[in-house]
N, C-alpha and C. Protein backbone atom coordinates (compact mmCIF):
# COMPACT_ATOMS: atom_id res chain seq x y z
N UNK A 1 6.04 15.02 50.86
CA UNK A 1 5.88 15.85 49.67
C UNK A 1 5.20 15.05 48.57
N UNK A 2 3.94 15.62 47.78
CA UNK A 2 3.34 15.23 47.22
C UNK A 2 4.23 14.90 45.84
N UNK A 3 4.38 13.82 44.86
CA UNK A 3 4.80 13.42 43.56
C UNK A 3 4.51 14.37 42.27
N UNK A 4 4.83 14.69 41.84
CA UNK A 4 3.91 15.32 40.44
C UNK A 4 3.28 14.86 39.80
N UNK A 5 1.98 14.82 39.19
CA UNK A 5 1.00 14.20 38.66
C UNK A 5 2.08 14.07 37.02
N UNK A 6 3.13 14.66 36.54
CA UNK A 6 3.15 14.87 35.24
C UNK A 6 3.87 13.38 35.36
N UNK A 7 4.25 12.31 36.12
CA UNK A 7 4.79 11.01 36.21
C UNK A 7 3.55 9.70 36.09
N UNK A 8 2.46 10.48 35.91
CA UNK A 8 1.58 9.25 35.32
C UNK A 8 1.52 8.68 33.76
N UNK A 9 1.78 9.76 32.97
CA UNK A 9 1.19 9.57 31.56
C UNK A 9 2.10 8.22 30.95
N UNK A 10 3.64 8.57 31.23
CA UNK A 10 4.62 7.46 30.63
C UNK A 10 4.40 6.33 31.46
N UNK A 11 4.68 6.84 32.57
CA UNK A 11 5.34 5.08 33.57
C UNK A 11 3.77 4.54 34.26
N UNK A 12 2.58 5.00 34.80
CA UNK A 12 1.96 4.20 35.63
C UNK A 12 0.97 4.00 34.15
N UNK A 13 0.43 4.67 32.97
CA UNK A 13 -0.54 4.36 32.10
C UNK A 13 0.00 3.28 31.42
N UNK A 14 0.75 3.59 31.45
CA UNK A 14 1.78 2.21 30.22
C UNK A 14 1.90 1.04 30.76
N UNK A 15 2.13 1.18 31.84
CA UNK A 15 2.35 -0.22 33.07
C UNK A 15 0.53 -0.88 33.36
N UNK A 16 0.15 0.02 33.06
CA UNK A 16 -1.64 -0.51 33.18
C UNK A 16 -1.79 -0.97 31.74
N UNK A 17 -1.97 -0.33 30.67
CA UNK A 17 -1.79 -1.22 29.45
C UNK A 17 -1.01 -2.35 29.27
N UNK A 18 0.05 -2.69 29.66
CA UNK A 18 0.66 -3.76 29.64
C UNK A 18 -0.15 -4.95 30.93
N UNK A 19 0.02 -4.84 32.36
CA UNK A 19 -0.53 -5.28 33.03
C UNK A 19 -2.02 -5.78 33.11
N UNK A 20 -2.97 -5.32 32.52
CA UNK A 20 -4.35 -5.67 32.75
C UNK A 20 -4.66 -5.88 31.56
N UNK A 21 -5.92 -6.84 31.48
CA UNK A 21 -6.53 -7.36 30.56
C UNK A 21 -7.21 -6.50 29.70
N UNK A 22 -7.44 -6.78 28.76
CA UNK A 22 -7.77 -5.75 27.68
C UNK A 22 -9.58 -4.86 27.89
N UNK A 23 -10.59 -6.16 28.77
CA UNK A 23 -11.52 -5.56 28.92
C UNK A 23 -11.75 -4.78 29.92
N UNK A 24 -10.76 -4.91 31.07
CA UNK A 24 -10.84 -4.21 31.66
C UNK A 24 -10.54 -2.66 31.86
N UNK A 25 -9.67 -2.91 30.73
CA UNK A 25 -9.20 -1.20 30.14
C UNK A 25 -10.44 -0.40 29.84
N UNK A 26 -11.82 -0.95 29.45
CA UNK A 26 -12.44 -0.39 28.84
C UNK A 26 -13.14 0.51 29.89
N UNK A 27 -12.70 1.03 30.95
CA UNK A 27 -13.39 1.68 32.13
C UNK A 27 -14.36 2.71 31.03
N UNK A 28 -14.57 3.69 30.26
CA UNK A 28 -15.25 4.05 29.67
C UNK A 28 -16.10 3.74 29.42
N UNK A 29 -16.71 2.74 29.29
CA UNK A 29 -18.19 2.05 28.80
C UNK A 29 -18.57 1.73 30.07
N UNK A 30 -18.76 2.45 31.14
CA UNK A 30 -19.54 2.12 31.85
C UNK A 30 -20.42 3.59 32.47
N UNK A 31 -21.31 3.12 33.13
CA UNK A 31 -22.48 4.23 33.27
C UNK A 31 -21.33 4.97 34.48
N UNK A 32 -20.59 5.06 35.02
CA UNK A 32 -19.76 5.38 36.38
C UNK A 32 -18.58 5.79 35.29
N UNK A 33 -18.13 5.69 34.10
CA UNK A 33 -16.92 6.05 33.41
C UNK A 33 -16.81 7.60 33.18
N UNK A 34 -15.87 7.68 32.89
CA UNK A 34 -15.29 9.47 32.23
C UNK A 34 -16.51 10.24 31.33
N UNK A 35 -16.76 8.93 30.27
CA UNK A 35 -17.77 9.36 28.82
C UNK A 35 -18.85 9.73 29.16
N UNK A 36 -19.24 8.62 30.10
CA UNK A 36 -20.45 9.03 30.64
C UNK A 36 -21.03 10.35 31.37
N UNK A 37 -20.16 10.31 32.12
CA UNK A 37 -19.65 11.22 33.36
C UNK A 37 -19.97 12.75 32.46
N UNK A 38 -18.90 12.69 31.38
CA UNK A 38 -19.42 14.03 30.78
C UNK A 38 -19.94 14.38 29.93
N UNK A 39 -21.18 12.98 29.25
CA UNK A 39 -22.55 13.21 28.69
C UNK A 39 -23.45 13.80 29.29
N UNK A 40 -23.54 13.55 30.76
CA UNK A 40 -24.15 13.84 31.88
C UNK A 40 -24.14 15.53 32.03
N UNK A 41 -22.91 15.85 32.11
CA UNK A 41 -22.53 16.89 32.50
C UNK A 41 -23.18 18.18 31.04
N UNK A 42 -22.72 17.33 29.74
CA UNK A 42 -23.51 18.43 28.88
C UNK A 42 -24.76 18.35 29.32
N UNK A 43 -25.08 17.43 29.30
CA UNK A 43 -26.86 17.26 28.90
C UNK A 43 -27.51 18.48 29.63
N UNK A 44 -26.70 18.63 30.96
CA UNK A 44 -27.51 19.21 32.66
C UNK A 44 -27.43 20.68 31.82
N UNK A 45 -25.93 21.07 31.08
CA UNK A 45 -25.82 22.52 30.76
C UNK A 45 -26.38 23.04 29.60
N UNK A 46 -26.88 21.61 28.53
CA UNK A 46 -27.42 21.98 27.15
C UNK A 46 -26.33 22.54 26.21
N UNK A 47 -25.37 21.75 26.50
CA UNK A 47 -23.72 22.40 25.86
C UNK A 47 -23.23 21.14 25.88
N UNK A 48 -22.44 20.76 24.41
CA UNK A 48 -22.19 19.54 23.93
C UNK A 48 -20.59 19.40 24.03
N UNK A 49 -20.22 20.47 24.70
CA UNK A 49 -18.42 21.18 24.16
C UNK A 49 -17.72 19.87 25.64
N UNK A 50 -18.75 19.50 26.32
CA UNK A 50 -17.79 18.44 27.58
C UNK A 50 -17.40 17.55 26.66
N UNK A 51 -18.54 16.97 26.27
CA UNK A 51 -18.02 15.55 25.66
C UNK A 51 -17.33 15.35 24.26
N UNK A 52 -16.45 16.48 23.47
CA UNK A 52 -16.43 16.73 22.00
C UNK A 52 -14.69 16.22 22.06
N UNK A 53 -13.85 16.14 23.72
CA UNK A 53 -12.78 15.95 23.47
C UNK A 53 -12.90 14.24 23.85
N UNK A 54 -13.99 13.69 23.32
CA UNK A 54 -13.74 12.18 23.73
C UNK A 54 -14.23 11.52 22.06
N UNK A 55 -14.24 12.12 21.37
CA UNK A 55 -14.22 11.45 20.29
C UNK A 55 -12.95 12.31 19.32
N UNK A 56 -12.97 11.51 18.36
CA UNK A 56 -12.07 12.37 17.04
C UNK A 56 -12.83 13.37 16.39
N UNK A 57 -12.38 14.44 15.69
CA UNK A 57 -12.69 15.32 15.19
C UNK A 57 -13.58 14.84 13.93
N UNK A 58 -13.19 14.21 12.86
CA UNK A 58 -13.93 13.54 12.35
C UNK A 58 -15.47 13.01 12.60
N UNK A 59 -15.39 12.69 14.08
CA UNK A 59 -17.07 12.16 14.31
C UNK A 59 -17.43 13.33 15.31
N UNK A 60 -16.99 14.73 15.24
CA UNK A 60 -17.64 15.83 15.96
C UNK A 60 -19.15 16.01 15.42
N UNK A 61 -18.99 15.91 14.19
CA UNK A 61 -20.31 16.12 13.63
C UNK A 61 -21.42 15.06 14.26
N UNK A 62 -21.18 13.93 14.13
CA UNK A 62 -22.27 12.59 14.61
C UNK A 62 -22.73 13.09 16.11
N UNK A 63 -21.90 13.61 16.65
CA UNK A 63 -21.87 13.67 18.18
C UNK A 63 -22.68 15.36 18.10
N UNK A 64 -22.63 16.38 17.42
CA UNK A 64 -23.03 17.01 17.89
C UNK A 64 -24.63 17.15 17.18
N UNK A 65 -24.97 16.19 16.39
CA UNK A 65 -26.18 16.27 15.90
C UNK A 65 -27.10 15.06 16.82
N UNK A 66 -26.16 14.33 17.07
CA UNK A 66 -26.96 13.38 18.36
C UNK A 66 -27.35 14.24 19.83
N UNK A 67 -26.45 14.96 19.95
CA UNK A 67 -26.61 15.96 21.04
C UNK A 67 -28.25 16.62 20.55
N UNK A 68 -28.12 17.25 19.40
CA UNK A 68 -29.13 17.89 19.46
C UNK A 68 -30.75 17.14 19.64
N UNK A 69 -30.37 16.16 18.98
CA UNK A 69 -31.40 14.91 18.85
C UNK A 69 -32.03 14.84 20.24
N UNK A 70 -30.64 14.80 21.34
CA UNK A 70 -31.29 14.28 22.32
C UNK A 70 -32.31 15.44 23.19
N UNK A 71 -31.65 16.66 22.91
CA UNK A 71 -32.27 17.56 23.78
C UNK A 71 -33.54 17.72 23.53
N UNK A 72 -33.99 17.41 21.78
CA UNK A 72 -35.15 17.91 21.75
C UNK A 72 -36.00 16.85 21.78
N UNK A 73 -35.55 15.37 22.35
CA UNK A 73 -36.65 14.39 22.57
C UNK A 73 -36.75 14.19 24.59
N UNK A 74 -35.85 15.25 24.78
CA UNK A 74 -35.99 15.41 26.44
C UNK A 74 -37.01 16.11 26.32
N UNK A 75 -37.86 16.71 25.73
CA UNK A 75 -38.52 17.44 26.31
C UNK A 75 -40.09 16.90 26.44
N UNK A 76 -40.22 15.48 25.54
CA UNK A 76 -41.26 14.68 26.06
C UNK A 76 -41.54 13.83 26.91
N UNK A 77 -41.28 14.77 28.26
CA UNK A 77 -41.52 13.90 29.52
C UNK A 77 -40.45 13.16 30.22
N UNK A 78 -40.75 12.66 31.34
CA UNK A 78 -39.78 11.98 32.15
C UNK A 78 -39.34 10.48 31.58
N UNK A 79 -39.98 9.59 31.05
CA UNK A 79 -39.71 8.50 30.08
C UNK A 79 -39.13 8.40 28.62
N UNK A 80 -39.35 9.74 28.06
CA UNK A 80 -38.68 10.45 26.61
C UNK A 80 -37.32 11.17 27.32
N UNK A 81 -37.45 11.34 28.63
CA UNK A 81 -35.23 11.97 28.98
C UNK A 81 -34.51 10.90 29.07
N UNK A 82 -35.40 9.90 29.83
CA UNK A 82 -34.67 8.93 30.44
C UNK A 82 -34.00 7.89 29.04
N UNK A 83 -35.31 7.84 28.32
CA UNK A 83 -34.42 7.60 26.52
C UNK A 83 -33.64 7.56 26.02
N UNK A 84 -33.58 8.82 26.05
CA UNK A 84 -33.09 10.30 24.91
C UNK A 84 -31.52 9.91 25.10
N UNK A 85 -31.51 10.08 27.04
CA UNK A 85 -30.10 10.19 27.96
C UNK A 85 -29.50 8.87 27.45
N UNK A 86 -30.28 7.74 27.43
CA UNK A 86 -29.49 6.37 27.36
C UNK A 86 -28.99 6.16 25.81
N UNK A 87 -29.74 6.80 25.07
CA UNK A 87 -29.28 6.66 23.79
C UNK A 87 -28.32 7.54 23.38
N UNK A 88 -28.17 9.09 23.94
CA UNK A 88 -26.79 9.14 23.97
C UNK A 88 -25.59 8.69 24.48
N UNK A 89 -25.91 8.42 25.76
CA UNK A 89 -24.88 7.93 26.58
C UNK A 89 -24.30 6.25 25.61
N UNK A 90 -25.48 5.98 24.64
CA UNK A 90 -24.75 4.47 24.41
C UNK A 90 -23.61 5.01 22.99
N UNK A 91 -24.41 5.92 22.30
CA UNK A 91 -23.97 6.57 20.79
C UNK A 91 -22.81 7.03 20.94
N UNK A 92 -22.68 8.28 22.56
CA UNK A 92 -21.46 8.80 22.25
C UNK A 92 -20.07 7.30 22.86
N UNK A 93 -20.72 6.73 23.57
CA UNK A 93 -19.66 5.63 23.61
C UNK A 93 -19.03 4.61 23.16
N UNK A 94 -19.93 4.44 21.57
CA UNK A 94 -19.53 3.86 20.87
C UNK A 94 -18.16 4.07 19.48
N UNK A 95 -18.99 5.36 19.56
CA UNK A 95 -17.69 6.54 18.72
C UNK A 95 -16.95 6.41 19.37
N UNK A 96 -16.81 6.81 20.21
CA UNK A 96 -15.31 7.08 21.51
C UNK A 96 -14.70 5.82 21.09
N UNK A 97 -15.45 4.57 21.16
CA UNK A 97 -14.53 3.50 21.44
C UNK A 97 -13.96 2.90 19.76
N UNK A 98 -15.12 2.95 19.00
CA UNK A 98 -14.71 3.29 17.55
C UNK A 98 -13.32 3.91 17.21
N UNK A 99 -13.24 5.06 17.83
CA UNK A 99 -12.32 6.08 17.47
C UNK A 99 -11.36 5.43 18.01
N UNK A 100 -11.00 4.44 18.78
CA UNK A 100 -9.87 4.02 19.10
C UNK A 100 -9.69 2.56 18.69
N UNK A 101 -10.40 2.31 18.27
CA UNK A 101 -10.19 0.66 17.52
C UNK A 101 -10.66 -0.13 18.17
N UNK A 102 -11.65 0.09 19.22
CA UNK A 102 -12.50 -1.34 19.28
C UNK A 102 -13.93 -1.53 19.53
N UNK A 103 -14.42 -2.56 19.93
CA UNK A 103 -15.58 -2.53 19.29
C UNK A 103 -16.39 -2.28 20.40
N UNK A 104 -17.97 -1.72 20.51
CA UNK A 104 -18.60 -1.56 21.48
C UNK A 104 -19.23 -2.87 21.72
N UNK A 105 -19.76 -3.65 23.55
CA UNK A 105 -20.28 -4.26 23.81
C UNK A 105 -21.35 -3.72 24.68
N UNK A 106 -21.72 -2.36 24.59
CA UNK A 106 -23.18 -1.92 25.29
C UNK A 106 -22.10 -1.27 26.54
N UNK A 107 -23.43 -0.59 27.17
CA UNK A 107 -22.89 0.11 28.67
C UNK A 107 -22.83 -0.91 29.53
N UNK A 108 -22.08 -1.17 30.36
CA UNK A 108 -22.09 -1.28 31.55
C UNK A 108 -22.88 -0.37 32.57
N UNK A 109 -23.27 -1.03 33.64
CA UNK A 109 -24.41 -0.62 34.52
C UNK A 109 -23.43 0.24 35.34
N UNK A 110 -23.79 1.33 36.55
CA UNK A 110 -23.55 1.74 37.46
C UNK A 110 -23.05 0.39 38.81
N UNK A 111 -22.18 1.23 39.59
CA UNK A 111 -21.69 0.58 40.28
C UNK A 111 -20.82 -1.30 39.85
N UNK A 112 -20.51 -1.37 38.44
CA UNK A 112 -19.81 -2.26 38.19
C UNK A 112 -18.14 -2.17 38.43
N UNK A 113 -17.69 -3.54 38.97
CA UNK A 113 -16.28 -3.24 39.50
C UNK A 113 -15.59 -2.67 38.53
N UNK A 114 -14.36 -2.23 39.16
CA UNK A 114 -13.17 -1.79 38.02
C UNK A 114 -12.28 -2.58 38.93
N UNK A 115 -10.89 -2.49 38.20
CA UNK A 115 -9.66 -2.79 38.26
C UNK A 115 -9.29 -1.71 39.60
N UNK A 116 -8.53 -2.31 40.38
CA UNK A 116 -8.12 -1.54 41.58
C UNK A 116 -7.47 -0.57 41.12
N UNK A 117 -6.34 -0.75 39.86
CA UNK A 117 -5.31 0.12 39.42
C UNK A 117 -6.44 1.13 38.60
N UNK A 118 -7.11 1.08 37.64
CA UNK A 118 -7.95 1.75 37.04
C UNK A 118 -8.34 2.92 38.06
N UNK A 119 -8.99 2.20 39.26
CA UNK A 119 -9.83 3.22 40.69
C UNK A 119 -8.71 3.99 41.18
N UNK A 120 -7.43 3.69 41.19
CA UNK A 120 -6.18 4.44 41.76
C UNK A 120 -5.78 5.44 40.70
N UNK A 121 -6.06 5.00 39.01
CA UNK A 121 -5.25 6.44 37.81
C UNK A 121 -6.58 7.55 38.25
N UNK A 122 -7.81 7.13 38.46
CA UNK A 122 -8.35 7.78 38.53
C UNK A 122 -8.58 9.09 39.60
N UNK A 123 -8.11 8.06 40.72
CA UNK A 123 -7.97 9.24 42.02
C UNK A 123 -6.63 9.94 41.95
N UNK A 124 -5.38 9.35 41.24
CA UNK A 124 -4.45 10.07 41.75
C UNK A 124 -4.89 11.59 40.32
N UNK A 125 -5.42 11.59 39.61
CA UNK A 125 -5.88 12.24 38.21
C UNK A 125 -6.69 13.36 39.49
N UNK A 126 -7.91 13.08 40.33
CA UNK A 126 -8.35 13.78 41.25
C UNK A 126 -7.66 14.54 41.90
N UNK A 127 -6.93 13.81 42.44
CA UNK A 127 -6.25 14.48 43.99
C UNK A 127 -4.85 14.96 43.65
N UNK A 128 -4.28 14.89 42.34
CA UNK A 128 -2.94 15.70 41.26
C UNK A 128 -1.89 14.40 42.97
N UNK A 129 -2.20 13.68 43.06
CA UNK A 129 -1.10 13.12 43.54
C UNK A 129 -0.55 11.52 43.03
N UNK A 130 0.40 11.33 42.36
CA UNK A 130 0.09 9.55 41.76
C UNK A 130 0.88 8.47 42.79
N UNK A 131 1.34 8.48 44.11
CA UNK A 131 2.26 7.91 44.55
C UNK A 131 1.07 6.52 44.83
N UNK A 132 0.28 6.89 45.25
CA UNK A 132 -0.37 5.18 45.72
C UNK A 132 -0.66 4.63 44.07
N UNK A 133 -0.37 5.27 43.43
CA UNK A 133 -0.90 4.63 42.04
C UNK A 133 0.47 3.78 41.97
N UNK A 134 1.29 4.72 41.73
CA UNK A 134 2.98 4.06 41.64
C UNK A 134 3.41 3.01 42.05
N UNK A 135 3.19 3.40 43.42
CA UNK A 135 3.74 2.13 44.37
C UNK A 135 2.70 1.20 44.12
N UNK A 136 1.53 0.63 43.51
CA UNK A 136 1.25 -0.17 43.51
C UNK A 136 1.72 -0.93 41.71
N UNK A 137 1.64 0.28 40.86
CA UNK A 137 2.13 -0.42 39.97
C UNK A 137 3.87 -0.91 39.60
N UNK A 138 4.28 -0.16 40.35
CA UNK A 138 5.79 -0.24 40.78
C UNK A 138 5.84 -2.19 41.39
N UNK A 139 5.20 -1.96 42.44
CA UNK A 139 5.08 -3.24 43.15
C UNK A 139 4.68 -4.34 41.99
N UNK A 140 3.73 -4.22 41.21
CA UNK A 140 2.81 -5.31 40.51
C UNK A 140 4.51 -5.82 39.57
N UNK A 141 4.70 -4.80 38.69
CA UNK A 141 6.08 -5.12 38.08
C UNK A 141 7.17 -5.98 38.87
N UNK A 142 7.66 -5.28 39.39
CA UNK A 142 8.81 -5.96 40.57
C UNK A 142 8.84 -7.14 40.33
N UNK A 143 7.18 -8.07 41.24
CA UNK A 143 7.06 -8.89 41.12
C UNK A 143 6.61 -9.90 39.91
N UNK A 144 6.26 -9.37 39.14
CA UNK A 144 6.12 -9.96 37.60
C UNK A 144 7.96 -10.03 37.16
N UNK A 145 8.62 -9.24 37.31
CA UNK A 145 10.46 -9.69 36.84
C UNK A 145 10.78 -10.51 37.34
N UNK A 146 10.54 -10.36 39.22
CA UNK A 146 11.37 -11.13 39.95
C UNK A 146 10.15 -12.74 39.98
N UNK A 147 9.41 -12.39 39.68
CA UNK A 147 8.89 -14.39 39.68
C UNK A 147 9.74 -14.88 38.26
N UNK A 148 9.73 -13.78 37.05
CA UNK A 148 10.41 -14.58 35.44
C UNK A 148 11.86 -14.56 35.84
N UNK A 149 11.80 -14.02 36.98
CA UNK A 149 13.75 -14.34 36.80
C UNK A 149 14.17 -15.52 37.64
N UNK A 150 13.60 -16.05 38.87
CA UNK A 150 13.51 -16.78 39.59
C UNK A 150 13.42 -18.23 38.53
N UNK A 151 12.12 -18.39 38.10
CA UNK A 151 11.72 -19.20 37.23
C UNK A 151 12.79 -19.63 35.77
N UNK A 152 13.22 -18.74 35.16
CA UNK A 152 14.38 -18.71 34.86
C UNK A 152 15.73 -18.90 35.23
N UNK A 153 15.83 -18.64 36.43
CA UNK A 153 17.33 -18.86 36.84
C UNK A 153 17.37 -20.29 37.40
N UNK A 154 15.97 -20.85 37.62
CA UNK A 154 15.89 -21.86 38.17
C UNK A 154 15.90 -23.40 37.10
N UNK A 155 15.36 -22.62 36.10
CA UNK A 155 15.59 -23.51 34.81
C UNK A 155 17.36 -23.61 34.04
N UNK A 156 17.33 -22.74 34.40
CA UNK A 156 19.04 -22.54 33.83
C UNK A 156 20.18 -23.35 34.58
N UNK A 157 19.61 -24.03 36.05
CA UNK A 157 20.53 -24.72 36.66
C UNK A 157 20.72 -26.12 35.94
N UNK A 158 19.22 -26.43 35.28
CA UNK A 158 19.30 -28.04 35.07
C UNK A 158 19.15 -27.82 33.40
N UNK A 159 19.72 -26.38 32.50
CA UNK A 159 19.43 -26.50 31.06
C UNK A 159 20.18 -28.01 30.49
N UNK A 160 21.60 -28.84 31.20
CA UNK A 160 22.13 -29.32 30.21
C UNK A 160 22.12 -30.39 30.80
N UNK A 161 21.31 -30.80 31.36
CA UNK A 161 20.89 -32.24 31.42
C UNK A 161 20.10 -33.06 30.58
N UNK A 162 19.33 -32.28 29.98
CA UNK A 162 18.81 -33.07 29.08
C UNK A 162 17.59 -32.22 28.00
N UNK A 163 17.51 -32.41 26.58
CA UNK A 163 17.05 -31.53 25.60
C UNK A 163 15.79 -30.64 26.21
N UNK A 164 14.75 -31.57 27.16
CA UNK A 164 14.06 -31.15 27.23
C UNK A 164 13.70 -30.16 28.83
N UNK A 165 15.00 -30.78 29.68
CA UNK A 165 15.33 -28.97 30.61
C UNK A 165 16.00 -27.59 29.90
N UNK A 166 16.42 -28.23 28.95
CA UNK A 166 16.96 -27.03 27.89
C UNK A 166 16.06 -26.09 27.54
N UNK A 167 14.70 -26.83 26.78
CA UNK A 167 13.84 -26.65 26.15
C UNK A 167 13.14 -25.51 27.56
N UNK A 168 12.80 -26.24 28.85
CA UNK A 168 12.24 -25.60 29.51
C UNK A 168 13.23 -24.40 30.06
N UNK A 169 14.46 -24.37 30.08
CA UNK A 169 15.27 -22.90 30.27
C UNK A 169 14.87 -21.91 29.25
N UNK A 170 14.66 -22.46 28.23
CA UNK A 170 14.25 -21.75 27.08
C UNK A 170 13.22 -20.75 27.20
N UNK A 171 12.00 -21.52 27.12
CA UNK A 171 10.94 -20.79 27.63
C UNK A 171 10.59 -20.15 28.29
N UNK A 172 11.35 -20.31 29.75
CA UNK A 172 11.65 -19.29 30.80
C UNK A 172 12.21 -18.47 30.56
N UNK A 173 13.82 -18.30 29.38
CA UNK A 173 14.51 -17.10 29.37
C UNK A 173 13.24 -15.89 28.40
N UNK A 174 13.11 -17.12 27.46
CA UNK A 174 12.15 -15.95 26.48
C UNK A 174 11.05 -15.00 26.88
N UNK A 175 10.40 -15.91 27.95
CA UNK A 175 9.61 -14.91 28.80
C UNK A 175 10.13 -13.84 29.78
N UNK A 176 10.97 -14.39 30.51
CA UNK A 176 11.32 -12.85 31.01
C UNK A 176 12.12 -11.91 29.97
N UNK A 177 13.25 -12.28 29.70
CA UNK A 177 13.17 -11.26 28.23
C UNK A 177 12.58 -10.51 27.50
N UNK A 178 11.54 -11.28 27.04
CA UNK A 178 10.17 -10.32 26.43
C UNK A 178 9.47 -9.39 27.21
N UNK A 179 9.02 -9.83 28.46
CA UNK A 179 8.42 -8.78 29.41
C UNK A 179 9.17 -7.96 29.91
N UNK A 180 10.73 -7.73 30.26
CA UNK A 180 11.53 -7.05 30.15
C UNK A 180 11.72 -5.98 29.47
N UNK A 181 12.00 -6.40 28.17
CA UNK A 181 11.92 -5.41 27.01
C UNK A 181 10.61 -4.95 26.57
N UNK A 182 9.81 -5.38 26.93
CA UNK A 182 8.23 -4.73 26.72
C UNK A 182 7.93 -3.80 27.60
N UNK A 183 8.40 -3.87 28.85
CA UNK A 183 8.35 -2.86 29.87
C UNK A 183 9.31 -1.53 29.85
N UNK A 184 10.79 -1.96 29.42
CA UNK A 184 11.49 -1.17 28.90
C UNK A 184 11.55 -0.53 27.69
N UNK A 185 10.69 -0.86 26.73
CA UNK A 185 10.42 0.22 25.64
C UNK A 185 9.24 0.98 25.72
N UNK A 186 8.55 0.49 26.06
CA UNK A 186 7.55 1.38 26.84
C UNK A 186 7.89 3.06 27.43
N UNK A 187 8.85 2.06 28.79
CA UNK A 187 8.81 3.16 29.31
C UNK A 187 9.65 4.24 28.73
N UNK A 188 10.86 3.73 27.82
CA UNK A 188 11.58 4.73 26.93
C UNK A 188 10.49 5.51 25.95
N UNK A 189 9.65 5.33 25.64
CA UNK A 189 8.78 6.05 24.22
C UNK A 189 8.26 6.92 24.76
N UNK A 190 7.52 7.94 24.26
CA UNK A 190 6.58 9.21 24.98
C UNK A 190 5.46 8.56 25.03
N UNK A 191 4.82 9.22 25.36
CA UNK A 191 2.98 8.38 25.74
C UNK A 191 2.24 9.07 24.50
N UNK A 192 1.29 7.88 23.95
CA UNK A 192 0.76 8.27 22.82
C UNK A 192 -0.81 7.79 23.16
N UNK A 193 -1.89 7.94 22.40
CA UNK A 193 -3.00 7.93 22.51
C UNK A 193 -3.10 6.54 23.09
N UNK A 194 -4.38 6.07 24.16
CA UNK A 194 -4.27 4.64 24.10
C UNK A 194 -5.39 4.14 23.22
N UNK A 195 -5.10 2.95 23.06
CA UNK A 195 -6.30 2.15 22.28
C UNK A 195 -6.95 1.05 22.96
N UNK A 196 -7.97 0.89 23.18
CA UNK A 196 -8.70 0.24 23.94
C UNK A 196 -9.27 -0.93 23.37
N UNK A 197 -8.69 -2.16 23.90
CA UNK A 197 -9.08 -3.90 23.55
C UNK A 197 -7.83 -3.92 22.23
N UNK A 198 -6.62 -2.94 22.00
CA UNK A 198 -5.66 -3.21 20.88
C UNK A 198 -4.51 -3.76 22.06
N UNK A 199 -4.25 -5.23 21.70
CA UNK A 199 -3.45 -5.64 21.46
C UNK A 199 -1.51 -4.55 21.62
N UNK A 200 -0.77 -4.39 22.20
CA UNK A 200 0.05 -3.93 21.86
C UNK A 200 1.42 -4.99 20.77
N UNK A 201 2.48 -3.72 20.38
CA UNK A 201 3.07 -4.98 19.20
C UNK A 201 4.26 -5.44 19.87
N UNK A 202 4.35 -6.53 19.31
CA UNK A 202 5.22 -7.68 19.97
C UNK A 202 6.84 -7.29 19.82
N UNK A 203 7.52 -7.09 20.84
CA UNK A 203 8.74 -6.91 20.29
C UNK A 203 9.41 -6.82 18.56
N UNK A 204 10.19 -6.24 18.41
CA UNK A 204 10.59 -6.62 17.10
C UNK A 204 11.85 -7.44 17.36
N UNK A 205 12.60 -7.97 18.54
CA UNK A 205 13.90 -8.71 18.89
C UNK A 205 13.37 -9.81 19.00
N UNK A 206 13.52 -11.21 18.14
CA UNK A 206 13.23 -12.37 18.71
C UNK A 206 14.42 -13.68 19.00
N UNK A 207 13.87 -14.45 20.11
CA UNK A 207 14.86 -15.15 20.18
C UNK A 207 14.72 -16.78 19.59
């Protein structure tokens, strides 16, 4: 029996924000991304309404006067589309990424890697099924606790021998702790917009 897709938004998106590096989040900026994907898709219909839910309302306007921009410099030829297309495709991806707080570094080309987990939100988003997404981010976790607890429990045998195995129990407890509770408030909160290359905030419990 297939999973319900409505178990991605909290537990496998959140576990990818936490887990992967910040540039790699940026699957959007690439010529193979979502943004792109449905710049493409207006351009073909001459209808700007695909791509209007990837920016903020606020920059609807920029986006739909670039739209127009572009259509009417498609029409000089096969070297004036091919333009027209790249200069939207770079404009509307910069807003997009604007709109979420970070900064643009240009498109990425076609066929550039992604993150395995990235290629998995995306298919299970396709195919309304998220279990291979799960189980792999299920798995990635697991083993991110069970190496800080290991590492930790292993420091905790020799804390009182001397200041500076202390010191190193220390460091071990604080880290799994923190990733602990970073994973666990997470997954307690509702899912909120993500922000792309932001940093999430650091616990407010310190030890």
């Amino acid at each position: 029996m297939k999973t319900s897709s409505r178990a991605i938004p909290w537990f496998c998106l959140l576990l990818l924000a936490v887990l992967l590096p910040a540039r790699v989040l940026a699957h959007c900026d690439t010529m193979d991304g979502p943004v792109v994907q449905a710049a493409k898709l207006a351009l073909e219909k001459g209808d700007v309404t695909p791509v209007l839910k990837w920016v903020r309302p606020e920059s609807e306007g920029k986006i739909r006067e670039a739209f127009a921009r572009t259509l009417a410099v498609r029409t000089g030829g096969t070297e004036a589309k091919a333009l027209a297309d790249t200069w939207f495709f770079e404009t509307l991806v910069r807003i997009h990424r604007a709109g979420e707080g970070a900064p643009y570094e240009g498109l990425e080309p076609s066929g550039t890697p992604i993150e395995p987990s990235i290629a998995l939100a995306d298919k299970a988003l396709a195919t309304g099924d998220p279990a291979e997404l799960i189980r792999r981010i299920s798995g990635r976790v697991a083993d991110g606790l069970r190496e800080r607890f290991d590492r930790a429990a292993e420091a905790k045998k020799h804390a009182e021998e001397s200041v500076a195995k202390g010191r190193e129990f220390v460091a071990a407890y604080v880290e799994l702790t923190h990733y602990a509770e970073r994973l666990d408030a997470d997954a307690a909160s509702a899912a909120a917009p993500h922000a792309h290359g932001e940093a999430r905030a650091a616990p407010a419990h310190e030890h």
